[in-house]
PDB file of N, CA and C in Angstrom:
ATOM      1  N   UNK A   1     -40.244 -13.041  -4.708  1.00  0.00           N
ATOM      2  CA  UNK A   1     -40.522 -11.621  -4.664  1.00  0.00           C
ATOM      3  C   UNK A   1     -41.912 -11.322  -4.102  1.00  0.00           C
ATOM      4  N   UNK A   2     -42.735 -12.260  -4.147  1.00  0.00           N
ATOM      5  CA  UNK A   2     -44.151 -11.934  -3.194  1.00  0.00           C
ATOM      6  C   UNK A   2     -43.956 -12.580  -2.072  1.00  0.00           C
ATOM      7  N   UNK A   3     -45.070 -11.830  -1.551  1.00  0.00           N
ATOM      8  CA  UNK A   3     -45.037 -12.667   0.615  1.00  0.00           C
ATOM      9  C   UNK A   3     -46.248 -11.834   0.930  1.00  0.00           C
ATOM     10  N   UNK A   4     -46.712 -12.583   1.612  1.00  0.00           N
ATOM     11  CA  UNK A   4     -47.344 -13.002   2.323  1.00  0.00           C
ATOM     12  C   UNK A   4     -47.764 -11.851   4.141  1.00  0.00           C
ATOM     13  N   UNK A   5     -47.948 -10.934   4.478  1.00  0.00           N
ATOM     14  CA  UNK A   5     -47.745 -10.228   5.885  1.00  0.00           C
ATOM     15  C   UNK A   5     -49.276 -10.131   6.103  1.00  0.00           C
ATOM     16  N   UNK A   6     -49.168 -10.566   7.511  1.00  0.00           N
ATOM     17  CA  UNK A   6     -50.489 -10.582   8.820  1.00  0.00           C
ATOM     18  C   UNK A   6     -50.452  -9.268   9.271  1.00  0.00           C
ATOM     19  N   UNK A   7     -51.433  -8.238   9.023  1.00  0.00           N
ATOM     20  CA  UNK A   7     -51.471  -6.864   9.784  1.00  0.00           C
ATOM     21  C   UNK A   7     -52.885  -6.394  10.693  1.00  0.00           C
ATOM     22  N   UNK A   8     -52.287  -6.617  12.012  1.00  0.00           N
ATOM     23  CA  UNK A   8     -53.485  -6.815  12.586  1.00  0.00           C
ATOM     24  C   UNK A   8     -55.310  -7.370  12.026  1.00  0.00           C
ATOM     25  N   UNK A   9     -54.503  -8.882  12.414  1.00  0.00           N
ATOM     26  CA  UNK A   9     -55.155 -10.328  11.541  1.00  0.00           C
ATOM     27  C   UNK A   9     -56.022  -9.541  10.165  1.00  0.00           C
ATOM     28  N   UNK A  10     -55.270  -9.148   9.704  1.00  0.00           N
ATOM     29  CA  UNK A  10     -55.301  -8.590   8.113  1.00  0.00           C
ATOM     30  C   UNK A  10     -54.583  -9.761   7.083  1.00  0.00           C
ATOM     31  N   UNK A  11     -54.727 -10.109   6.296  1.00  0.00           N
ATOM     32  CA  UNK A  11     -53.562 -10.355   5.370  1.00  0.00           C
ATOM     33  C   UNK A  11     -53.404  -9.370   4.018  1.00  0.00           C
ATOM     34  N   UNK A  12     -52.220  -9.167   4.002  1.00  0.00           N
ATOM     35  CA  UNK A  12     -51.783  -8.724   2.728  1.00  0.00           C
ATOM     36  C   UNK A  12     -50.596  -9.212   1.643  1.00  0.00           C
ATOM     37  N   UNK A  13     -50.931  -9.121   0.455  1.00  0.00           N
ATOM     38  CA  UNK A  13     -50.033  -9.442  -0.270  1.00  0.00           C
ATOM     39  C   UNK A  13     -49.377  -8.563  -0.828  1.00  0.00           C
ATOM     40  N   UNK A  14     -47.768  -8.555  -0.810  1.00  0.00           N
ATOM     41  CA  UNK A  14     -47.189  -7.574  -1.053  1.00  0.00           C
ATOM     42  C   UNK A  14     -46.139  -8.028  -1.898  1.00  0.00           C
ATOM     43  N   UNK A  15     -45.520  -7.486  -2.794  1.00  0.00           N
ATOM     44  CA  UNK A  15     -44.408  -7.750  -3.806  1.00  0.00           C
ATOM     45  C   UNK A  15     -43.046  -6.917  -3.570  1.00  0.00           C
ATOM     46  N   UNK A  16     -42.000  -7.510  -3.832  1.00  0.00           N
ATOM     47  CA  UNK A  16     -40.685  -6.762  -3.219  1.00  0.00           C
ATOM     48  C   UNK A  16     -40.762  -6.117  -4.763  1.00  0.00           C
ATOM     49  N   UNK A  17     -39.801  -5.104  -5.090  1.00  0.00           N
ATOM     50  CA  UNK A  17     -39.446  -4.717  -6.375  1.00  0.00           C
ATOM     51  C   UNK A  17     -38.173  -3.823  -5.744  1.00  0.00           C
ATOM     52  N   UNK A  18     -37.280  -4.037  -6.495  1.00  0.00           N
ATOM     53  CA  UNK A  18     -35.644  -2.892  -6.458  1.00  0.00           C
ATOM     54  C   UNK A  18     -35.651  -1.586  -6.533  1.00  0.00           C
ATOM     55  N   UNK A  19     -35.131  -0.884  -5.583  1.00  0.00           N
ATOM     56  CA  UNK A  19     -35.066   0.759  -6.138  1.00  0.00           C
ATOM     57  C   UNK A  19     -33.378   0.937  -6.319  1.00  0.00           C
ATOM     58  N   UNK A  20     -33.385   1.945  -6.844  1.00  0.00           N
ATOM     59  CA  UNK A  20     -32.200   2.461  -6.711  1.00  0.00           C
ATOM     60  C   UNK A  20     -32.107   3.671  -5.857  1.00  0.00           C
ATOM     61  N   UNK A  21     -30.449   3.361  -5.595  1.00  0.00           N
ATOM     62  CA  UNK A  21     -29.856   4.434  -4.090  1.00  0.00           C
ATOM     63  C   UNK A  21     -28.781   5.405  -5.327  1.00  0.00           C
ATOM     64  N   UNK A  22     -28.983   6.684  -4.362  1.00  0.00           N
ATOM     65  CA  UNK A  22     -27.952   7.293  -4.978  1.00  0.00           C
ATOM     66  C   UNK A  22     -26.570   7.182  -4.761  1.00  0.00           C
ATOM     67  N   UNK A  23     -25.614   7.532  -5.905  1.00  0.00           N
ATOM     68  CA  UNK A  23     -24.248   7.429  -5.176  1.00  0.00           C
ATOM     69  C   UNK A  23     -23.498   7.990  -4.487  1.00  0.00           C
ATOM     70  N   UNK A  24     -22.988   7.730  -3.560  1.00  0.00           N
ATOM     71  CA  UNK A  24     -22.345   8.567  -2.155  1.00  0.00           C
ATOM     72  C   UNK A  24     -21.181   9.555  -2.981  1.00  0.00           C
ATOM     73  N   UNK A  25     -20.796  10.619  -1.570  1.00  0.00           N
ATOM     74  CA  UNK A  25     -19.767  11.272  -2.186  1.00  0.00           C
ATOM     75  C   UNK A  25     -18.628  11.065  -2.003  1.00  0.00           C
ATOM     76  N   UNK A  26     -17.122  11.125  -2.658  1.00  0.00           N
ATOM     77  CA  UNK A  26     -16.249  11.296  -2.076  1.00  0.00           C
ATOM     78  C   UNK A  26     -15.736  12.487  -2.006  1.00  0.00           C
ATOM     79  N   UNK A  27     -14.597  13.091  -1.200  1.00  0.00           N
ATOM     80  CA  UNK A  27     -14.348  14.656  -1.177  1.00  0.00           C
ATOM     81  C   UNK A  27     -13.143  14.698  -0.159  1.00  0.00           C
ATOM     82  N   UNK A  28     -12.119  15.516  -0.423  1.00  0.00           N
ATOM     83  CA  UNK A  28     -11.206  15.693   0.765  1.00  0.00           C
ATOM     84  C   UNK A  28     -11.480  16.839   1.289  1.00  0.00           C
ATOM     85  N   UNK A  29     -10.717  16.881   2.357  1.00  0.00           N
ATOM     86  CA  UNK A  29     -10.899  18.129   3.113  1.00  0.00           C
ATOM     87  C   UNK A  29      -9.417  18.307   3.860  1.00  0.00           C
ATOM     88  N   UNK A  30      -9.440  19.618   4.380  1.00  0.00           N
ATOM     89  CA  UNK A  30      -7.882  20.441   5.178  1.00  0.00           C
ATOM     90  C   UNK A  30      -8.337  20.058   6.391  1.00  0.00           C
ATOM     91  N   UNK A  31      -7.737  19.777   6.937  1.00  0.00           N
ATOM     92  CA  UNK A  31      -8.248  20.245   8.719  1.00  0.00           C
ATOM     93  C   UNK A  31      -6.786  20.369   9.449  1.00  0.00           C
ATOM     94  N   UNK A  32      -7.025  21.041  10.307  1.00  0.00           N
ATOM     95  CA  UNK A  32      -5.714  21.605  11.583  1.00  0.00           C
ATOM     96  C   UNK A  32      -6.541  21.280  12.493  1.00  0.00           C
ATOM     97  N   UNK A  33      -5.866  20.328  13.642  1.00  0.00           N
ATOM     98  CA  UNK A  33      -5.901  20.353  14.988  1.00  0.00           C
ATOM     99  C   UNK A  33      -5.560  21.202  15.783  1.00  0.00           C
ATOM    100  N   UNK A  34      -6.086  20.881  16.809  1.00  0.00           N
ATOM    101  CA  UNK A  34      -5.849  22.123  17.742  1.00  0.00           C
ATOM    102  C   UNK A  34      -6.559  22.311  19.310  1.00  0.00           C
ATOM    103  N   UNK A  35      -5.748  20.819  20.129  1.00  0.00           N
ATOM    104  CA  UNK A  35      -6.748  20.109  21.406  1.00  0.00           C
ATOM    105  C   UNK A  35      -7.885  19.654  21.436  1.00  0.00           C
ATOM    106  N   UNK A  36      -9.085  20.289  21.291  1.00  0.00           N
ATOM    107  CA  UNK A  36     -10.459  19.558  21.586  1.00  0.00           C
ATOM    108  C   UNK A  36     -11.322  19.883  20.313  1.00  0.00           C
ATOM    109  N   UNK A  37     -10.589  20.721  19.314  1.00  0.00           N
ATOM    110  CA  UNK A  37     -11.160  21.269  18.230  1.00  0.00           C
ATOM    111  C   UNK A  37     -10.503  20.840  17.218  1.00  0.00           C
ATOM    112  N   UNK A  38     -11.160  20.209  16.037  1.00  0.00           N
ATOM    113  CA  UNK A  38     -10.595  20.696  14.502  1.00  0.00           C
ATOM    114  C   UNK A  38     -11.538  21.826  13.729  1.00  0.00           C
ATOM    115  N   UNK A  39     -10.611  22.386  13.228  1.00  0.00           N
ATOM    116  CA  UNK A  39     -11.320  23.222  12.323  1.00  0.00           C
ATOM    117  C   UNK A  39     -11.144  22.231  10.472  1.00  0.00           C
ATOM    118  N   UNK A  40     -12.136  22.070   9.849  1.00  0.00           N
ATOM    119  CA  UNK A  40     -11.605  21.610   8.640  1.00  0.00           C
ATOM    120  C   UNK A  40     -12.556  22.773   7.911  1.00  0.00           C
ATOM    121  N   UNK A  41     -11.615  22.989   6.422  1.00  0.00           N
ATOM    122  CA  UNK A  41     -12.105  23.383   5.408  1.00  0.00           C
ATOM    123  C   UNK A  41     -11.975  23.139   4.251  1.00  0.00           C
ATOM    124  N   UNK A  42     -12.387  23.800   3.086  1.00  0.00           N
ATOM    125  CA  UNK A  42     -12.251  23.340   1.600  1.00  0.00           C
ATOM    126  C   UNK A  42     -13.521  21.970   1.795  1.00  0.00           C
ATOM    127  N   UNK A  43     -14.518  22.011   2.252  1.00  0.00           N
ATOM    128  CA  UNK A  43     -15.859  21.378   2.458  1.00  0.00           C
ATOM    129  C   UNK A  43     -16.666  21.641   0.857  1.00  0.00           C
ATOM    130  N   UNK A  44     -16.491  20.714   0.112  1.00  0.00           N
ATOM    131  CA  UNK A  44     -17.055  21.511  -1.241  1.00  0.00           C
ATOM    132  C   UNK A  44     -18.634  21.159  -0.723  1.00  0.00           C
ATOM    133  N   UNK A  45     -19.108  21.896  -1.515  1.00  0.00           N
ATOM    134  CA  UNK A  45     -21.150  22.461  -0.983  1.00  0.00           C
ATOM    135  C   UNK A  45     -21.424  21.068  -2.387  1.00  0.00           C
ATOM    136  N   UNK A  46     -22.431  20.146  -1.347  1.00  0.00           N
ATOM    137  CA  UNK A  46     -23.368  19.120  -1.727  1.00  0.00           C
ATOM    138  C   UNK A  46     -24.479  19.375  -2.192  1.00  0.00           C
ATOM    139  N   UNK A  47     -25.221  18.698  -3.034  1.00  0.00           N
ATOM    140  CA  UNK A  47     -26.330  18.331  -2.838  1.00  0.00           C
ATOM    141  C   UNK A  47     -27.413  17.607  -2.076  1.00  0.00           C
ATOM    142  N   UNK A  48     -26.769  17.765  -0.899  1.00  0.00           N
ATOM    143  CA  UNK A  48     -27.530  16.930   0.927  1.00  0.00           C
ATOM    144  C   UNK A  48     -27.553  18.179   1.903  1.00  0.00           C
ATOM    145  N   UNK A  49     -28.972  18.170   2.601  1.00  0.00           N
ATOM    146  CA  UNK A  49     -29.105  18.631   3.679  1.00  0.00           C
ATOM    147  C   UNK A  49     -27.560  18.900   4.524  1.00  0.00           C
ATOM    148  N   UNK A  50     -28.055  20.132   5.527  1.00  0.00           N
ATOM    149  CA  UNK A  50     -27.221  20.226   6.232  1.00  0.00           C
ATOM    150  C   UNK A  50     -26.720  19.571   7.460  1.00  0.00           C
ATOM    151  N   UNK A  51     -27.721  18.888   7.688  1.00  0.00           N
ATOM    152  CA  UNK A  51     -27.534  18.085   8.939  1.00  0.00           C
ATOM    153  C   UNK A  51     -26.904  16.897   8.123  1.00  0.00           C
ATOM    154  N   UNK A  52     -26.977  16.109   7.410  1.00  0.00           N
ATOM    155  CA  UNK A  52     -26.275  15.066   6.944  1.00  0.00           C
ATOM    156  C   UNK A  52     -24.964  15.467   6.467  1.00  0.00           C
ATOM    157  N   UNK A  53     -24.636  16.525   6.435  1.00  0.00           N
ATOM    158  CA  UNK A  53     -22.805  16.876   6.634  1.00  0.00           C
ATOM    159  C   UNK A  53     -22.836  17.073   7.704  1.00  0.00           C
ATOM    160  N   UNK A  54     -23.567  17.739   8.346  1.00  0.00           N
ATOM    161  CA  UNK A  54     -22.961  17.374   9.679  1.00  0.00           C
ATOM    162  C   UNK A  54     -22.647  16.271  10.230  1.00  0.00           C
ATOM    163  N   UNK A  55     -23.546  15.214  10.341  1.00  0.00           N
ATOM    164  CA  UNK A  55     -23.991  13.928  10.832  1.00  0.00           C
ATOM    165  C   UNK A  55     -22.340  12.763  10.217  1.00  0.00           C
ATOM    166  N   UNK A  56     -22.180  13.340   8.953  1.00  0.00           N
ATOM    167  CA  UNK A  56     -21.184  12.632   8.148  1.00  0.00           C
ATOM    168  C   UNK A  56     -19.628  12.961   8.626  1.00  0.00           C
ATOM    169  N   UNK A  57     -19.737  13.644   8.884  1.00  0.00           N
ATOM    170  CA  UNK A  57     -18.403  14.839   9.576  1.00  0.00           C
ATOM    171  C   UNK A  57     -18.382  14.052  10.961  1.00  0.00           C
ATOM    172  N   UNK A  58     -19.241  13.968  12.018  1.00  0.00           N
ATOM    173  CA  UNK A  58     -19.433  13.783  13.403  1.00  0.00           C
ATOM    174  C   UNK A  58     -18.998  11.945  13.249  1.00  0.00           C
ATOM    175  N   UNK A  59     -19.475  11.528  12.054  1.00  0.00           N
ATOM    176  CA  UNK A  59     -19.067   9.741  12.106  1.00  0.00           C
ATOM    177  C   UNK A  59     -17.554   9.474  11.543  1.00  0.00           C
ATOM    178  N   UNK A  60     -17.041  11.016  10.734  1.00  0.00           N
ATOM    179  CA  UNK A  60     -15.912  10.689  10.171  1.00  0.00           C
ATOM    180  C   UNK A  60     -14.833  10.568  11.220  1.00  0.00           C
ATOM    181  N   UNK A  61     -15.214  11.445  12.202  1.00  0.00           N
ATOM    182  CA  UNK A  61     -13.830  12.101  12.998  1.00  0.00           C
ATOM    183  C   UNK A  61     -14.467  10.969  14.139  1.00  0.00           C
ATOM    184  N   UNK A  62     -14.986  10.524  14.517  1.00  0.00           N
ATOM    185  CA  UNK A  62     -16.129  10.033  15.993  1.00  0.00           C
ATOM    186  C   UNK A  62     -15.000   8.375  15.724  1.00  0.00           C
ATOM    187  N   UNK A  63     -14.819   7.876  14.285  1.00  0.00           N
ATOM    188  CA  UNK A  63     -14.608   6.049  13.807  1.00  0.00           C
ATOM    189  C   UNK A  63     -13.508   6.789  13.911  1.00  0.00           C
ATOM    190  N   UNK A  64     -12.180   7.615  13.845  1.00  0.00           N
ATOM    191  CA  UNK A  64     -10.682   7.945  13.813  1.00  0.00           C
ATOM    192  C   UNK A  64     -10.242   7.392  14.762  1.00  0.00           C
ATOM    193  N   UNK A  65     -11.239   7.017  16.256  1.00  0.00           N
ATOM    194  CA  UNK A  65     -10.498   6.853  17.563  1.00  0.00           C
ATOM    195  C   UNK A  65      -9.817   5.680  16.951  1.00  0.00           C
ATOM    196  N   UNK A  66     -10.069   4.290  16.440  1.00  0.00           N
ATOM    197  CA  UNK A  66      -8.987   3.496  16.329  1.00  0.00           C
ATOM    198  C   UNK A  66      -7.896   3.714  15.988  1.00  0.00           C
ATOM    199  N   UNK A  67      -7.915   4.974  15.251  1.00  0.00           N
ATOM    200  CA  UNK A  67      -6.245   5.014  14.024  1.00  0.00           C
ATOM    201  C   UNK A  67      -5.805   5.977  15.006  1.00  0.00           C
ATOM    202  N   UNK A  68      -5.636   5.969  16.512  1.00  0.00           N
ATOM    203  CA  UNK A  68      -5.293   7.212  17.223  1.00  0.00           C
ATOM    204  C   UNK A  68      -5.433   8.665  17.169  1.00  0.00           C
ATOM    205  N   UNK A  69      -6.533   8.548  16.730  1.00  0.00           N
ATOM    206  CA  UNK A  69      -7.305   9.974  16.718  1.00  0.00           C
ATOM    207  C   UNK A  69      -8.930   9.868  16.651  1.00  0.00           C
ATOM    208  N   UNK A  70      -9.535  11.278  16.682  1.00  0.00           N
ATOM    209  CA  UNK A  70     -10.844  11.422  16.761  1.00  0.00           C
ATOM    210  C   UNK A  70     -11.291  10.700  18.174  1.00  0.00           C
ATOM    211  N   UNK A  71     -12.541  10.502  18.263  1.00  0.00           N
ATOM    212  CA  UNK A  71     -13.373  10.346  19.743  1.00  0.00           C
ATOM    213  C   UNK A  71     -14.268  10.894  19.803  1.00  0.00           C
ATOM    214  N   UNK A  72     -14.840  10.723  21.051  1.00  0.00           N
ATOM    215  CA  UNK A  72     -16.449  11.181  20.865  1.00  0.00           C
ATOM    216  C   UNK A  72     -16.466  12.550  20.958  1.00  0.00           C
ATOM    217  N   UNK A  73     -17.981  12.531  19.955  1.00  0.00           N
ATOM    218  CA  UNK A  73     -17.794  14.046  19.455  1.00  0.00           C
ATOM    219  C   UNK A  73     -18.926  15.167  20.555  1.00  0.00           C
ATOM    220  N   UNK A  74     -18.099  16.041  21.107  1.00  0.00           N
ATOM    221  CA  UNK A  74     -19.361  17.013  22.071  1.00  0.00           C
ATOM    222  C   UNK A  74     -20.661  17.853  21.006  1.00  0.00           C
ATOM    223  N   UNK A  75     -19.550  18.512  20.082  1.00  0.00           N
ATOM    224  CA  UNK A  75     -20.208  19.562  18.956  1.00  0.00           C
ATOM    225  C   UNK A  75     -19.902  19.649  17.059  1.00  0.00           C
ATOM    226  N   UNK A  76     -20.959  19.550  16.437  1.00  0.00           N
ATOM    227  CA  UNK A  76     -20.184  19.682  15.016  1.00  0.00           C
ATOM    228  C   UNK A  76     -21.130  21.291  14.730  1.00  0.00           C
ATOM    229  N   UNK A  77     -19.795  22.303  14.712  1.00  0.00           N
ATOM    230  CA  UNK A  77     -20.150  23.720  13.658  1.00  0.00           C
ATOM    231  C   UNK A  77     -19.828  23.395  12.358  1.00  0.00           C
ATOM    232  N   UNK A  78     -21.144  23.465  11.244  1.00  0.00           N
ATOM    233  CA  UNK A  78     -20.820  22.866   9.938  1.00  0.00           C
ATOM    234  C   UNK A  78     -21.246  24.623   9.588  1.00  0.00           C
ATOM    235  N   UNK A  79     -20.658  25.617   8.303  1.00  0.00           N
ATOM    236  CA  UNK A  79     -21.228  26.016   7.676  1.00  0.00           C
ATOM    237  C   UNK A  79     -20.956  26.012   6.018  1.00  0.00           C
ATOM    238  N   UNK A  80     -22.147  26.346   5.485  1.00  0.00           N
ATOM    239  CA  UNK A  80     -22.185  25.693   4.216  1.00  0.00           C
ATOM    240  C   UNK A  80     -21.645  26.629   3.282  1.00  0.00           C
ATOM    241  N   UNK A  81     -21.991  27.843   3.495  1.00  0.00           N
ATOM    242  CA  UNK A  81     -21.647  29.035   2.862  1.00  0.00           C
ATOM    243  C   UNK A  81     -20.200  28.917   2.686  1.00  0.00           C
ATOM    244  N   UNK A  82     -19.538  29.336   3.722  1.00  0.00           N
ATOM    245  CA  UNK A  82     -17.848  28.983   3.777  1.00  0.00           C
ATOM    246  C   UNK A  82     -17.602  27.809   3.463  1.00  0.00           C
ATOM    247  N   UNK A  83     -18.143  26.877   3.729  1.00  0.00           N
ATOM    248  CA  UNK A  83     -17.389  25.338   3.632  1.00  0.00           C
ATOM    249  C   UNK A  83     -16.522  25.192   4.779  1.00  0.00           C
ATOM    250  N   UNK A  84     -16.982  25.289   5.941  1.00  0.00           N
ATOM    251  CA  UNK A  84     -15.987  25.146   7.070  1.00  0.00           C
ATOM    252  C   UNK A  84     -17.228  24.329   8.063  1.00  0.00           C
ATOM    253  N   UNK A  85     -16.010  23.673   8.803  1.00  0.00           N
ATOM    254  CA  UNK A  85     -16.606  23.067  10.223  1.00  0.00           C
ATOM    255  C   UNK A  85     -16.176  23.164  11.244  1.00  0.00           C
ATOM    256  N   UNK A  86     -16.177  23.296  12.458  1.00  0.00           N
ATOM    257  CA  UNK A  86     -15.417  22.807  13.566  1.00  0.00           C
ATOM    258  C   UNK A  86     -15.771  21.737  14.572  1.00  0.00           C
ATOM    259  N   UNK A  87     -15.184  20.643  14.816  1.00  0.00           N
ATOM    260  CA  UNK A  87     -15.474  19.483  15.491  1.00  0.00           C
ATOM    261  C   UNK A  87     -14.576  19.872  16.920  1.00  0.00           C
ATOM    262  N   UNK A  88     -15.586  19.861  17.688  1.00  0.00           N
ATOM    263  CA  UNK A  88     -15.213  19.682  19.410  1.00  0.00           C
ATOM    264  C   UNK A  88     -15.648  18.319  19.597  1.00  0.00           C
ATOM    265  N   UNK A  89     -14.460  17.819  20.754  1.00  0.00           N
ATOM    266  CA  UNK A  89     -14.350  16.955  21.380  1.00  0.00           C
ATOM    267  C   UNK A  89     -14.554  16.567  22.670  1.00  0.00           C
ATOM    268  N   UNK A  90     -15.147  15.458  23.369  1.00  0.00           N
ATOM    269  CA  UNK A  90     -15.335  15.662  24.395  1.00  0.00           C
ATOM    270  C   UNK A  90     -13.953  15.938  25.290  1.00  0.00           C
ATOM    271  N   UNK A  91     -12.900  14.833  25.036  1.00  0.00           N
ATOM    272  CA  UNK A  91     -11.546  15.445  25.461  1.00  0.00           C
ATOM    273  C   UNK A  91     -10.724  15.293  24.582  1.00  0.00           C
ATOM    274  N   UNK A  92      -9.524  15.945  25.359  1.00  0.00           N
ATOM    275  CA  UNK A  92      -8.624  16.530  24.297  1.00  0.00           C
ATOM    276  C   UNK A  92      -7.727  15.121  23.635  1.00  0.00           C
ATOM    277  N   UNK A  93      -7.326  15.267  22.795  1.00  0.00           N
ATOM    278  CA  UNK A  93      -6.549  14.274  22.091  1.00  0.00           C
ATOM    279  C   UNK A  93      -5.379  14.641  20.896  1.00  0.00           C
TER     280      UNK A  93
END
């Protein structure tokens, strides 16, 4: 748990110690397709920034391309108020 680091010909001694992570969410959601767009809703409101639903949304639908769906993503409209998003695509699928 200690070591040893050279910082600009510095040395320091530093000790690892454990933190804890919080636990992720799980949550379903509706969504309808509809060519280059989904709209999903029923988005229940987090305790995370808005950009990290977004960001989470954009990796959910972005990893689908294997299971024959999703692809790269052009746009994510997240709002929080409603609990709605809409994911554009670069093409249609």
């Amino acid at each position: 748990s200690k070591h040893c680091v050279n910082l600009d010909n510095r040395t320091a001694n530093v000790t690892v110690k454990p933190f804890g992570l919080d636990m992720g969410f799980q949550f379903e959601l509706r969504v309808t397709v509809s060519g280059k767009k989904i709209n999903v809703s029923e988005i229940p409101e987090l305790p995370i920034p808005e950009d990290w639903m977004r960001d989470k949304l954009e990796l959910n639908f972005y990893k689908t391309e294997q299971a024959a769906g999703g692809g790269e993503i052009k746009n994510v409209t997240y709002n929080k108020g409603a609990g709605t998003a809409v994911i554009t695509f670069l093409k249609p699928g």
